[in-house]
Protein backbone atom coordinates (compact mmCIF):
# COMPACT_ATOMS: atom_id res chain seq x y z
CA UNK A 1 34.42 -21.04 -13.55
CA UNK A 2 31.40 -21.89 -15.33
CA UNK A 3 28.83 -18.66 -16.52
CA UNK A 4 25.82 -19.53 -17.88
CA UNK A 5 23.39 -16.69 -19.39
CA UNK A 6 20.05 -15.48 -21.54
CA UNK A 7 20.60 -13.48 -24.71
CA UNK A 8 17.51 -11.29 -25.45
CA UNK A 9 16.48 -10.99 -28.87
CA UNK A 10 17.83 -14.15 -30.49
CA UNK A 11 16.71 -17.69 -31.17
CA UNK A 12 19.50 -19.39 -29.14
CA UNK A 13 18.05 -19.73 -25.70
CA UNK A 14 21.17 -19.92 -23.03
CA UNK A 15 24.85 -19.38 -23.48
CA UNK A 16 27.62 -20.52 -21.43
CA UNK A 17 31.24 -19.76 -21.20
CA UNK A 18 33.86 -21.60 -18.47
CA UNK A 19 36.61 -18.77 -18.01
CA UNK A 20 39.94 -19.57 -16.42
CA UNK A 21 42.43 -16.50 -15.88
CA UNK A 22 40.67 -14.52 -18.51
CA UNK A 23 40.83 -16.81 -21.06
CA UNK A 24 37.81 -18.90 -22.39
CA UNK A 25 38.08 -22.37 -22.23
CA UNK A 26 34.80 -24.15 -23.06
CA UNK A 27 31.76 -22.10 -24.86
CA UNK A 28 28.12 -23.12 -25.55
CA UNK A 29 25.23 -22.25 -27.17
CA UNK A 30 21.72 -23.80 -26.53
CA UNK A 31 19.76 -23.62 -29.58
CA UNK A 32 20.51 -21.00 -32.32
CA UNK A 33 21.52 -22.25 -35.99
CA UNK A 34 23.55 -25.41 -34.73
CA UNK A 35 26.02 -24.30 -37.37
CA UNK A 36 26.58 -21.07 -36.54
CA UNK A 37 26.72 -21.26 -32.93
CA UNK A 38 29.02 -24.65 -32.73
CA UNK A 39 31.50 -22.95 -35.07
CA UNK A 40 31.48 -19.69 -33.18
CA UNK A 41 31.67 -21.67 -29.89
CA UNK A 42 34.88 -23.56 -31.22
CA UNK A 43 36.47 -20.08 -32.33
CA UNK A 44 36.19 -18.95 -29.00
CA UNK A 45 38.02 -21.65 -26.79
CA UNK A 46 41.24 -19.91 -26.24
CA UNK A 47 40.66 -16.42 -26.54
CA UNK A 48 40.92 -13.92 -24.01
CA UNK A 49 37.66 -12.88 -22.93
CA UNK A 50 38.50 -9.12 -23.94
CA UNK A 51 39.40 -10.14 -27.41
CA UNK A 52 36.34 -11.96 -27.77
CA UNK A 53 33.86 -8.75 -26.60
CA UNK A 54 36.03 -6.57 -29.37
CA UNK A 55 35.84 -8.96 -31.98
CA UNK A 56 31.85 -9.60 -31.58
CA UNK A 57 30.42 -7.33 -30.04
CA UNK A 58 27.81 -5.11 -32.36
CA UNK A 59 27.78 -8.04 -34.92
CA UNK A 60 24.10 -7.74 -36.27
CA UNK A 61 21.57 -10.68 -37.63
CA UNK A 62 19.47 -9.26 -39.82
CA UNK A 63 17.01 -6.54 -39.00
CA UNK A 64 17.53 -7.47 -35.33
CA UNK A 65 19.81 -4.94 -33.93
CA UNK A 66 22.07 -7.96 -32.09
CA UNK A 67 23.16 -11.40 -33.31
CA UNK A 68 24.46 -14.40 -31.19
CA UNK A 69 28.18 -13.45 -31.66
CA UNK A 70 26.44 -9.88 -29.76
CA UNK A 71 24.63 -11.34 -27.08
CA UNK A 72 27.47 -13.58 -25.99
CA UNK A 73 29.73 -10.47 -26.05
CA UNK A 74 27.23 -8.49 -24.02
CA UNK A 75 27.24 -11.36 -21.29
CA UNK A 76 31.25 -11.54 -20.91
CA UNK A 77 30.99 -7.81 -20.28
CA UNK A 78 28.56 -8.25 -17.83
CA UNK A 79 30.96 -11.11 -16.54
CA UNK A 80 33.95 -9.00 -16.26
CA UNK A 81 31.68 -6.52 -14.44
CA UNK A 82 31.15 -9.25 -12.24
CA UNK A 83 34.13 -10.83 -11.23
CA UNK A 84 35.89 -7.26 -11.76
């Protein structure tokens, strides 16, 4: 099933994440540093959603606090909260 959600705090404006038995299978990051967030997309497909939350979650950008590797975490959580 497809998720699609708003990071706060970042320039990438909607992310969205197509989970399948826990594991991610298609990732995507609307705006953001193309670079960056096509690459970390890419990484993803494959992983178990809970592997993916420890692995970025609390990843800063700068002074910001969060990061897009963050935010994304922070919305599987919220997923898994979710779908339980």
């Amino acid at each position: 099933m497809v998720y699609k959600f708003k990071p706060v705090g970042v320039c990438s404006m909607e992310m969205q994440v197509d989970i399948e038995d826990g594991i991610i299978k298609d990732a995507k990051i609307i705006g953001g540093c193309a670079g960056n967030t096509v690459g970390l997309t890419q990484l993803l497909v494959g992983m178990t959603v809970d592997e993916a939350i420890k692995r970025l979650k609390g990843i800063p950008c700068g002074i910001k606090g969060t990061s897009c590797p963050d935010q994304f975490a922070l919305g599987l959580e919220k997923i898994k909260e979710e779908i339980g």
